[in-house]
Each structure stands twice: as C-alpha cells, then as structure tokens.
PDB file of N, CA and C in Angstrom:
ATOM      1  N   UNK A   1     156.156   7.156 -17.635  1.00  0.00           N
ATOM      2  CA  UNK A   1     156.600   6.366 -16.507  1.00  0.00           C
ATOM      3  C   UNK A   1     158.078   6.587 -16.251  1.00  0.00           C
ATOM      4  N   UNK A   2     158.477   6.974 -17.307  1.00  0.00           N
ATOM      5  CA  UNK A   2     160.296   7.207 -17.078  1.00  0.00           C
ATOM      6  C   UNK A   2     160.677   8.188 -16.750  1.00  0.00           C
ATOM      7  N   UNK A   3     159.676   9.117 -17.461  1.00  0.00           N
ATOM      8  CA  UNK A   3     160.247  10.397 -16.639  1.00  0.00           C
ATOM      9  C   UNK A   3     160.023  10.793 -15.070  1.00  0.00           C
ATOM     10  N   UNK A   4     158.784  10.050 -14.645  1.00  0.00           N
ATOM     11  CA  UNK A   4     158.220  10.364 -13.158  1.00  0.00           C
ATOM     12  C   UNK A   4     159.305   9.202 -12.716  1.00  0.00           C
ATOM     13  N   UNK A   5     159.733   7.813 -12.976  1.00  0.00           N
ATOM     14  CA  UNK A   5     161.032   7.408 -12.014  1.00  0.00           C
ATOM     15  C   UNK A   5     162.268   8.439 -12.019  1.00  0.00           C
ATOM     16  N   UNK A   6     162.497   9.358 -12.974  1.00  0.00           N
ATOM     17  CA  UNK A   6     163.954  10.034 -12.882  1.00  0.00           C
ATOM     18  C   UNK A   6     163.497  11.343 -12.047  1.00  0.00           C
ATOM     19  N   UNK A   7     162.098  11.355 -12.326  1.00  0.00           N
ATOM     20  CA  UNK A   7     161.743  12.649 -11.518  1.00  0.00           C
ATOM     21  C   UNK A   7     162.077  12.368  -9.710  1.00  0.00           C
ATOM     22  N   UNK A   8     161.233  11.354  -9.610  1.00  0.00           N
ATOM     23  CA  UNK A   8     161.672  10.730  -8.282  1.00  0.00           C
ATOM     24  C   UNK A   8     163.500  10.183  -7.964  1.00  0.00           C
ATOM     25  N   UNK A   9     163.831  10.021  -8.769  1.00  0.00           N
ATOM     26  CA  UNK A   9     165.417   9.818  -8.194  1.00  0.00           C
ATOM     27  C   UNK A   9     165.883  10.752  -7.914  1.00  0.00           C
ATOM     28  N   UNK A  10     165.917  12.026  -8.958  1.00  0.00           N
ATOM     29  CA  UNK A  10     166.711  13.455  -8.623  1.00  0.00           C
ATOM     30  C   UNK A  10     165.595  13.993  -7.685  1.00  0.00           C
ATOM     31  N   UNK A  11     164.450  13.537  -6.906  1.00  0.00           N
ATOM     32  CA  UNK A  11     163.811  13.795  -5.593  1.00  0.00           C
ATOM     33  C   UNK A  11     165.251  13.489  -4.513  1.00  0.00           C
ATOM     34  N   UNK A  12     165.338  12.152  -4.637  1.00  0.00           N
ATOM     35  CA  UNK A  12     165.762  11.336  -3.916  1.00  0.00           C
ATOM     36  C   UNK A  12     167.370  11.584  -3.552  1.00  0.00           C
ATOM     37  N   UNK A  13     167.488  11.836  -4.967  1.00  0.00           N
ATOM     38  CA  UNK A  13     168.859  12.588  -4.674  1.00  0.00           C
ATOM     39  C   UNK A  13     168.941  13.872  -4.076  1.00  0.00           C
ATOM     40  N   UNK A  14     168.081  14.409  -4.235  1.00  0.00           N
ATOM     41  CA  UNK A  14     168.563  16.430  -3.707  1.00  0.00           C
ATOM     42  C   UNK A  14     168.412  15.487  -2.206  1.00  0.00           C
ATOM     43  N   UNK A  15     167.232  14.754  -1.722  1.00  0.00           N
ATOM     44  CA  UNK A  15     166.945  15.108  -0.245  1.00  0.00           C
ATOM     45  C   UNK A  15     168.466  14.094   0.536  1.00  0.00           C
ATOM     46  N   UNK A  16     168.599  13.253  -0.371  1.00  0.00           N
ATOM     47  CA  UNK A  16     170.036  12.716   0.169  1.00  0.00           C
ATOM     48  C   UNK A  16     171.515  13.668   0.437  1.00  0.00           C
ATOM     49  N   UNK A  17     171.464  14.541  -0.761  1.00  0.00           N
ATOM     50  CA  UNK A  17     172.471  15.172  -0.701  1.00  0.00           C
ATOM     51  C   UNK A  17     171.895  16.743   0.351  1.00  0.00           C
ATOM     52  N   UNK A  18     171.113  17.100   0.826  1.00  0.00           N
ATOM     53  CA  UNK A  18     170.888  17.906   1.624  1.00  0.00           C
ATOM     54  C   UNK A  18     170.555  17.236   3.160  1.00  0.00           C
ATOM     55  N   UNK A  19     170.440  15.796   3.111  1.00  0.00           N
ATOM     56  CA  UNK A  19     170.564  15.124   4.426  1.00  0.00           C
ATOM     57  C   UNK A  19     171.934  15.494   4.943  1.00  0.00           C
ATOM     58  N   UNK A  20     173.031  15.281   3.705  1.00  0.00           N
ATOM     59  CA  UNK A  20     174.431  15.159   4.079  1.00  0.00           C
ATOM     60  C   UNK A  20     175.279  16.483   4.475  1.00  0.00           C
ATOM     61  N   UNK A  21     174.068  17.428   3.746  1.00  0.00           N
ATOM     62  CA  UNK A  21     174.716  18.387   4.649  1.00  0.00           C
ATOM     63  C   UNK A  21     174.628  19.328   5.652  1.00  0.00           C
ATOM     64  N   UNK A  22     173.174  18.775   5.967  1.00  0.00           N
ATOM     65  CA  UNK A  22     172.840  19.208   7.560  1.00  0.00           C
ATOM     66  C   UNK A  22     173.508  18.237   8.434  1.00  0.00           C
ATOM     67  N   UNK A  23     173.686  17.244   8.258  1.00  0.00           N
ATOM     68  CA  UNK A  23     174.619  16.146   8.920  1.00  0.00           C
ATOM     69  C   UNK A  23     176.291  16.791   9.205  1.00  0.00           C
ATOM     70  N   UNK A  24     177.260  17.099   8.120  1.00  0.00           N
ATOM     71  CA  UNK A  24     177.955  17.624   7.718  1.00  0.00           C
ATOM     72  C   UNK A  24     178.643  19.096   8.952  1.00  0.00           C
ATOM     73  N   UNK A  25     176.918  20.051   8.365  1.00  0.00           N
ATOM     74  CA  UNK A  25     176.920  21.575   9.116  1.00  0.00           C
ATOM     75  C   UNK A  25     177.161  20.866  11.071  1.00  0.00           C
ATOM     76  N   UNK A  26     176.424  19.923  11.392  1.00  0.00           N
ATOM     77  CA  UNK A  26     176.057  19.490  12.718  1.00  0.00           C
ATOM     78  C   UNK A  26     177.455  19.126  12.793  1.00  0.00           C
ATOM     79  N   UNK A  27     178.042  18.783  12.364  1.00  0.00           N
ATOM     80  CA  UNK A  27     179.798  17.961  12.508  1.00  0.00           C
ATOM     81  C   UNK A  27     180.245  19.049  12.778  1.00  0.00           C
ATOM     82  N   UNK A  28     180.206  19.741  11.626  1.00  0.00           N
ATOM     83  CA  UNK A  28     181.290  20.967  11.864  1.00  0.00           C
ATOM     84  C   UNK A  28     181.054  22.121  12.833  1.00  0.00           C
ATOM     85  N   UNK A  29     179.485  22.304  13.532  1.00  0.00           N
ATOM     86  CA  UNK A  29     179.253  22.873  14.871  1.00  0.00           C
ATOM     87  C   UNK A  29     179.888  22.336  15.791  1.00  0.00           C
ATOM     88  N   UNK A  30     179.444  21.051  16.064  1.00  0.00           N
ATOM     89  CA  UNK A  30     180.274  20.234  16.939  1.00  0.00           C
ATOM     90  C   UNK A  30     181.858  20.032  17.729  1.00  0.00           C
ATOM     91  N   UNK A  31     182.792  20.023  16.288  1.00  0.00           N
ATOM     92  CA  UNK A  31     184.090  20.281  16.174  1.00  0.00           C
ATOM     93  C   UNK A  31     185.013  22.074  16.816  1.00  0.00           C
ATOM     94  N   UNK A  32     183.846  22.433  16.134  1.00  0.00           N
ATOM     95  CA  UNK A  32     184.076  24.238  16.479  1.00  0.00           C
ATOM     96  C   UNK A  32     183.999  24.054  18.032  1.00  0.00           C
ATOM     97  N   UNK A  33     182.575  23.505  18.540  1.00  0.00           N
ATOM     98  CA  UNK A  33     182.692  23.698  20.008  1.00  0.00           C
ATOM     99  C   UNK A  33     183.334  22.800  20.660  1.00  0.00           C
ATOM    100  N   UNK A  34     183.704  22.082  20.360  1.00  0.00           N
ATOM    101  CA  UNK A  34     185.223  21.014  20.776  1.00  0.00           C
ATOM    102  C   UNK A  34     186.114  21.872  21.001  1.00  0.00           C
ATOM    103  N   UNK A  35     186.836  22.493  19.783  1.00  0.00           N
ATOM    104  CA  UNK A  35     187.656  23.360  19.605  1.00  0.00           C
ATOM    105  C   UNK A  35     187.930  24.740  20.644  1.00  0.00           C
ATOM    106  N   UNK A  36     186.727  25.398  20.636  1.00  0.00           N
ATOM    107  CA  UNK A  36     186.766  26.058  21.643  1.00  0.00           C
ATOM    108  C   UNK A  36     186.291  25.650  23.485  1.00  0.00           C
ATOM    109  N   UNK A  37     185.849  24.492  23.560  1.00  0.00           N
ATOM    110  CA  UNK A  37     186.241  24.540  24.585  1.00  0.00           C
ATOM    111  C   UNK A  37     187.577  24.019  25.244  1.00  0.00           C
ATOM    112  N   UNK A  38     188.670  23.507  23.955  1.00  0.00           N
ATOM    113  CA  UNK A  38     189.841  23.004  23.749  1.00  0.00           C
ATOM    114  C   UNK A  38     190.780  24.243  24.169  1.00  0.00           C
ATOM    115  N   UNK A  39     190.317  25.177  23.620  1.00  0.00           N
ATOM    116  CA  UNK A  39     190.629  26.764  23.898  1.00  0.00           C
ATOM    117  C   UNK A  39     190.979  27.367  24.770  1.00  0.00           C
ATOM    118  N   UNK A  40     189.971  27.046  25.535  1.00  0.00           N
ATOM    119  CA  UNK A  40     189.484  27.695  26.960  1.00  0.00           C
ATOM    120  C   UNK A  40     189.779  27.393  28.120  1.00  0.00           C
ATOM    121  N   UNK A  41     189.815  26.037  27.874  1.00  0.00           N
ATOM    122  CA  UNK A  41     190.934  25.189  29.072  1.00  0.00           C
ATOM    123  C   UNK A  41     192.416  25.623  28.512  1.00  0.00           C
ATOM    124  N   UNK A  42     192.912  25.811  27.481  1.00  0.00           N
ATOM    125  CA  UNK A  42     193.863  25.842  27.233  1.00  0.00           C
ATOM    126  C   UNK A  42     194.192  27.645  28.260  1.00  0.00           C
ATOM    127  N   UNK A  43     193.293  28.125  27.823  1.00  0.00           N
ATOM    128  CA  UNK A  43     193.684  30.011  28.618  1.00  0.00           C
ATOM    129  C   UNK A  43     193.808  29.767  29.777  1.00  0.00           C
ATOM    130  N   UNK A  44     192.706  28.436  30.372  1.00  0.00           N
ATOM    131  CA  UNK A  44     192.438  28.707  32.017  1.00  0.00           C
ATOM    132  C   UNK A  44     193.700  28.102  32.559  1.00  0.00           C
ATOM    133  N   UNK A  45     194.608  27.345  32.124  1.00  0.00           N
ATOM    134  CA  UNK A  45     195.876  26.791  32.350  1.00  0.00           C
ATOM    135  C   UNK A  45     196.793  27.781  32.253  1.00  0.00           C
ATOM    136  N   UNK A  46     196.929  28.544  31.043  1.00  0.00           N
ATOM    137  CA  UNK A  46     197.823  29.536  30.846  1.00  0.00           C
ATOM    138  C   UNK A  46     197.721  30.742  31.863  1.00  0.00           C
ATOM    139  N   UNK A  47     196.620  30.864  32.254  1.00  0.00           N
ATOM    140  CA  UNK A  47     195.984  31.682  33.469  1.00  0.00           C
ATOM    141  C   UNK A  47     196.643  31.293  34.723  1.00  0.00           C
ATOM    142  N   UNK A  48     196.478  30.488  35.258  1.00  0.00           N
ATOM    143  CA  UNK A  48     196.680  29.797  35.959  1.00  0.00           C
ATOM    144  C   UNK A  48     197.947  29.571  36.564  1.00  0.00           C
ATOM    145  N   UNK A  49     199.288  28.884  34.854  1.00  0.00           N
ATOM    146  CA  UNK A  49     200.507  29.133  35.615  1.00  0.00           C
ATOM    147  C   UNK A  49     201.249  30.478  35.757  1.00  0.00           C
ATOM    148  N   UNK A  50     200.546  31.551  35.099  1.00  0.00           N
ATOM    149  CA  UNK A  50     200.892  33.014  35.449  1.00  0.00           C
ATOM    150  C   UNK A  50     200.779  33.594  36.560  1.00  0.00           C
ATOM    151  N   UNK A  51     199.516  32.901  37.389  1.00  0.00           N
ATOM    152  CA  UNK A  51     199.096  33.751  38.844  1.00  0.00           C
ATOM    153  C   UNK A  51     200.289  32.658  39.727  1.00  0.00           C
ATOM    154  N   UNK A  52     200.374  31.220  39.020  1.00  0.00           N
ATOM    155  CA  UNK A  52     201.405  30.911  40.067  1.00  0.00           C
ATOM    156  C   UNK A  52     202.840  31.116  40.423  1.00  0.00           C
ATOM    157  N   UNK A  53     203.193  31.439  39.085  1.00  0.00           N
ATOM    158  CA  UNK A  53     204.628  31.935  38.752  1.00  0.00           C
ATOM    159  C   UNK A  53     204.712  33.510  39.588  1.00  0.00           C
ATOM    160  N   UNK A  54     203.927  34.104  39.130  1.00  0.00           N
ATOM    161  CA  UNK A  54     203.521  35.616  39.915  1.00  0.00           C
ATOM    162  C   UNK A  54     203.559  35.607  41.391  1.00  0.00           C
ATOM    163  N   UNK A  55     202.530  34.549  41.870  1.00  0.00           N
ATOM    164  CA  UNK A  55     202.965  34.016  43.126  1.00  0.00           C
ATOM    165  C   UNK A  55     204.693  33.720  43.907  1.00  0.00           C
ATOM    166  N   UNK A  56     204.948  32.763  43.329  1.00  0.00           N
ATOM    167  CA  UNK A  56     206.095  32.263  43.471  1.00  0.00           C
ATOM    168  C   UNK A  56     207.484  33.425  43.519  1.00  0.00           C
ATOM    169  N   UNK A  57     207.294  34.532  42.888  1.00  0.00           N
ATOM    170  CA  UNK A  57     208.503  35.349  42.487  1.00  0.00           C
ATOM    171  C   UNK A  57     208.167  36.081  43.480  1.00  0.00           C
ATOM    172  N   UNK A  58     206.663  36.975  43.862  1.00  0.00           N
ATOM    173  CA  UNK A  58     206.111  37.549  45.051  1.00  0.00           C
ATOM    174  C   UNK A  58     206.734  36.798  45.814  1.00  0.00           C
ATOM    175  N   UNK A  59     207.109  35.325  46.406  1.00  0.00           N
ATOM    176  CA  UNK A  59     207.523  34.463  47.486  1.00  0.00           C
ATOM    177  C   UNK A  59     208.740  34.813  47.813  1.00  0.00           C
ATOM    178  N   UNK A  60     209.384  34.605  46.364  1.00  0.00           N
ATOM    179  CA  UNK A  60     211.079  34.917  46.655  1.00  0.00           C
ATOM    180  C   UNK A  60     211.123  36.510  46.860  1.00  0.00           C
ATOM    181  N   UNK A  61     210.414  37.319  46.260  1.00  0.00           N
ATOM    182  CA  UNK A  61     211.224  38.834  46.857  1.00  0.00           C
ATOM    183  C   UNK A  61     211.109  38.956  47.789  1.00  0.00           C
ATOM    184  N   UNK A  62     209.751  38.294  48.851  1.00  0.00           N
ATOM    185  CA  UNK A  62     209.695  38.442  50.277  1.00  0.00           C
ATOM    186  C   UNK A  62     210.869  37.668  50.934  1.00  0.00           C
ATOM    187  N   UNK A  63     211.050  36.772  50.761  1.00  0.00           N
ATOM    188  CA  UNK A  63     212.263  35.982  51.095  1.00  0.00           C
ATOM    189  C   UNK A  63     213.587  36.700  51.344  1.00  0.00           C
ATOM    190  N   UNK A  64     213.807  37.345  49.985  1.00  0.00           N
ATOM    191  CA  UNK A  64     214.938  38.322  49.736  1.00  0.00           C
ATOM    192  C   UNK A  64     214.952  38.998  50.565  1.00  0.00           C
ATOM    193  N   UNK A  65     213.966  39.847  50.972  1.00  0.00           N
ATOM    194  CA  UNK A  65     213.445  40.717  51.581  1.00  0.00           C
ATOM    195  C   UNK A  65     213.926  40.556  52.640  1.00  0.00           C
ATOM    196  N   UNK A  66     213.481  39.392  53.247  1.00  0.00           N
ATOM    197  CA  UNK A  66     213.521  39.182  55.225  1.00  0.00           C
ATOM    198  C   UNK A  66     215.014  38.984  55.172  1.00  0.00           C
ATOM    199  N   UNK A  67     215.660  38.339  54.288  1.00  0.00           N
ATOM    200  CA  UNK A  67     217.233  37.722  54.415  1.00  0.00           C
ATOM    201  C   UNK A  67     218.036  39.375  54.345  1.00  0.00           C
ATOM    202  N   UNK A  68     218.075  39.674  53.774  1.00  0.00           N
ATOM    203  CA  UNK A  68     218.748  41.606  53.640  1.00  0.00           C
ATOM    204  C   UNK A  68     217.985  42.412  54.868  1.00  0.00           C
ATOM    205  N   UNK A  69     216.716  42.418  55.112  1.00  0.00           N
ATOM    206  CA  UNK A  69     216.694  42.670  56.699  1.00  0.00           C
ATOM    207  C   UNK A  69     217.310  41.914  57.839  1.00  0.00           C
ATOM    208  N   UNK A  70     217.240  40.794  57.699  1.00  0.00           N
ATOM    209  CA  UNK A  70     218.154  40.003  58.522  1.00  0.00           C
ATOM    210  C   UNK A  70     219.907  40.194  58.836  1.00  0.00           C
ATOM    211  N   UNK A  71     220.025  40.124  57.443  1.00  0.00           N
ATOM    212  CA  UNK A  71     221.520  40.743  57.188  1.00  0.00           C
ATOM    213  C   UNK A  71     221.904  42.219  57.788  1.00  0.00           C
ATOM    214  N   UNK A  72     221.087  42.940  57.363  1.00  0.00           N
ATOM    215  CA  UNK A  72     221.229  44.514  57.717  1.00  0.00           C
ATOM    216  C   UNK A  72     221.041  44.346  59.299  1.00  0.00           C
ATOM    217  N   UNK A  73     220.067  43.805  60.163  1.00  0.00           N
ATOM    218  CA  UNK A  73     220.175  43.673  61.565  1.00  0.00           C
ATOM    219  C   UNK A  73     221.216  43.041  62.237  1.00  0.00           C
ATOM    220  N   UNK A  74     222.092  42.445  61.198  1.00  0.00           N
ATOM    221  CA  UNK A  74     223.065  41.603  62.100  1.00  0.00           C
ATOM    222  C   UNK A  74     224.408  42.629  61.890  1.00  0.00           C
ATOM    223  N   UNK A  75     224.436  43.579  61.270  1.00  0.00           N
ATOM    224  CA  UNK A  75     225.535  44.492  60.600  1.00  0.00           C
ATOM    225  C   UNK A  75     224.872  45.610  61.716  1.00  0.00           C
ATOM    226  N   UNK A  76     224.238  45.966  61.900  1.00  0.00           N
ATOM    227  CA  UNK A  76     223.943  46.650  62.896  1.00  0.00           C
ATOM    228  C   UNK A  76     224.355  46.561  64.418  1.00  0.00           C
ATOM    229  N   UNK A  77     223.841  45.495  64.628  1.00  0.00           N
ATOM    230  CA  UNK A  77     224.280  44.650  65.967  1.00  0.00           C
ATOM    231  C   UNK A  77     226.127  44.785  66.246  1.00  0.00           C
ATOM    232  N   UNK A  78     226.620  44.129  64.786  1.00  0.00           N
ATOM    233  CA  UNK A  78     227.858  44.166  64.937  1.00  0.00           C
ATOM    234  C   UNK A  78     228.394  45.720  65.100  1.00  0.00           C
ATOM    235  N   UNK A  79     227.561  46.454  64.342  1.00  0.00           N
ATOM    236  CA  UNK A  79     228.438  48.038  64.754  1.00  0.00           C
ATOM    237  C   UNK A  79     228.291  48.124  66.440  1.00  0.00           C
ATOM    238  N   UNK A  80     227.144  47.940  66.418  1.00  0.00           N
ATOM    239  CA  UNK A  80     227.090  48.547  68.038  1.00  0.00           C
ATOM    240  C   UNK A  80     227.794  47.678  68.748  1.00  0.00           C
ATOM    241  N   UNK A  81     227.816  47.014  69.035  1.00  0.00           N
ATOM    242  CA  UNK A  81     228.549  46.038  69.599  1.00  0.00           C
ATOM    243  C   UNK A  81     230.150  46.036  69.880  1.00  0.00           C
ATOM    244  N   UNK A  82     230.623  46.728  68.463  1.00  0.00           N
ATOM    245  CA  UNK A  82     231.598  47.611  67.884  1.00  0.00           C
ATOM    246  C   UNK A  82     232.549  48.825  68.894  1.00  0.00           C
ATOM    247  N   UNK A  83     231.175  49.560  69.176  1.00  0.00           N
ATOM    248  CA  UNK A  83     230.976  50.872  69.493  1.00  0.00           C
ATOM    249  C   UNK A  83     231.276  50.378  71.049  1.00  0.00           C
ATOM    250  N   UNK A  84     230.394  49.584  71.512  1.00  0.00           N
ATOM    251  CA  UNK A  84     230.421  49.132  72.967  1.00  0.00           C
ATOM    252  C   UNK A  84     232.006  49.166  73.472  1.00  0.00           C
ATOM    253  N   UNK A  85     232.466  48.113  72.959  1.00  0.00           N
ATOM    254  CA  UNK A  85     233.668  47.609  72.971  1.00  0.00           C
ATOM    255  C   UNK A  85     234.941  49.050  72.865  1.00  0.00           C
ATOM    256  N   UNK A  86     234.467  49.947  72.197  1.00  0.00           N
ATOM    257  CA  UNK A  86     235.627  50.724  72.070  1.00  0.00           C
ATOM    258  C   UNK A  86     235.374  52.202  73.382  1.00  0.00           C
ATOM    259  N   UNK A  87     234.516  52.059  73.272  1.00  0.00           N
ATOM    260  CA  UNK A  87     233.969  52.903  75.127  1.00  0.00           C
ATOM    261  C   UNK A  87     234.544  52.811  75.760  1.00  0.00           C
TER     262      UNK A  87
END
C-alpha cells in the first residue's frame, strides 16, 4: 500500500512538474512574440523617420535650389540692365 501511494505521488509529481513546463514553454512563446512584434514596430518607426528626414532634406535642396536660381536671375537682370544703361 505504501509503495503504490509513493508510486502515485512521484505520478503526480512528474505530471505537475511537466504541467509547469508546458505552461512555462507557452510564456516564453508568448514573450518572444511580444518581443518581436516590439521589434517591428520599433523598424517601422525607424523606417519611417528616415523616409521623412530624406523627405525633408529633398525639401530643402529644392528650396536651395529655387533661391540660387532666383538669385542667379536677379544677377542677370542686373547685368543686363547694366549693359542697357551703358548703350
């Protein structure tokens, strides 16, 4: 009789301690895919302020751009204008 109760406890025990660690494995799947989708938003942000920054600098060279054409047309103007005057 004593040995079939200890037989049944160390039953009782393996299936407890292998409850705990399919319980355990399920946590730590869980966490992983936390983790990576923690990840992933994290790239799609990092993504994100790169195309806008990229954007933004594309903005200013056009900017640059029109202001030094602008400039250069008004230096132009003034030559001729220049030229007129000394005719």
């Amino acid at each position: 009789m004593r040995m079939r109760r200890m037989i049944y406890q160390k039953n009782e025990d393996n299936d407890i301690k292998k409850e705990n660690e399919l319980k355990e494995e399920a946590q730590n799947e869980e966490e992983n895919e936390i983790k990576k989708k923690e990840e992933n938003e994290i790239k799609k942000k990092e993504i994100g302020n790169k195309e806008e920054e990229k954007k933004r600098k594309e903005e200013n060279e056009n900017e640059e751009n029109d202001l030094q054409k602008n400039e250069d047309n008004d230096i132009k103007k003034e030559n001729e204008q220049k030229e007129e005057a000394t005719e």
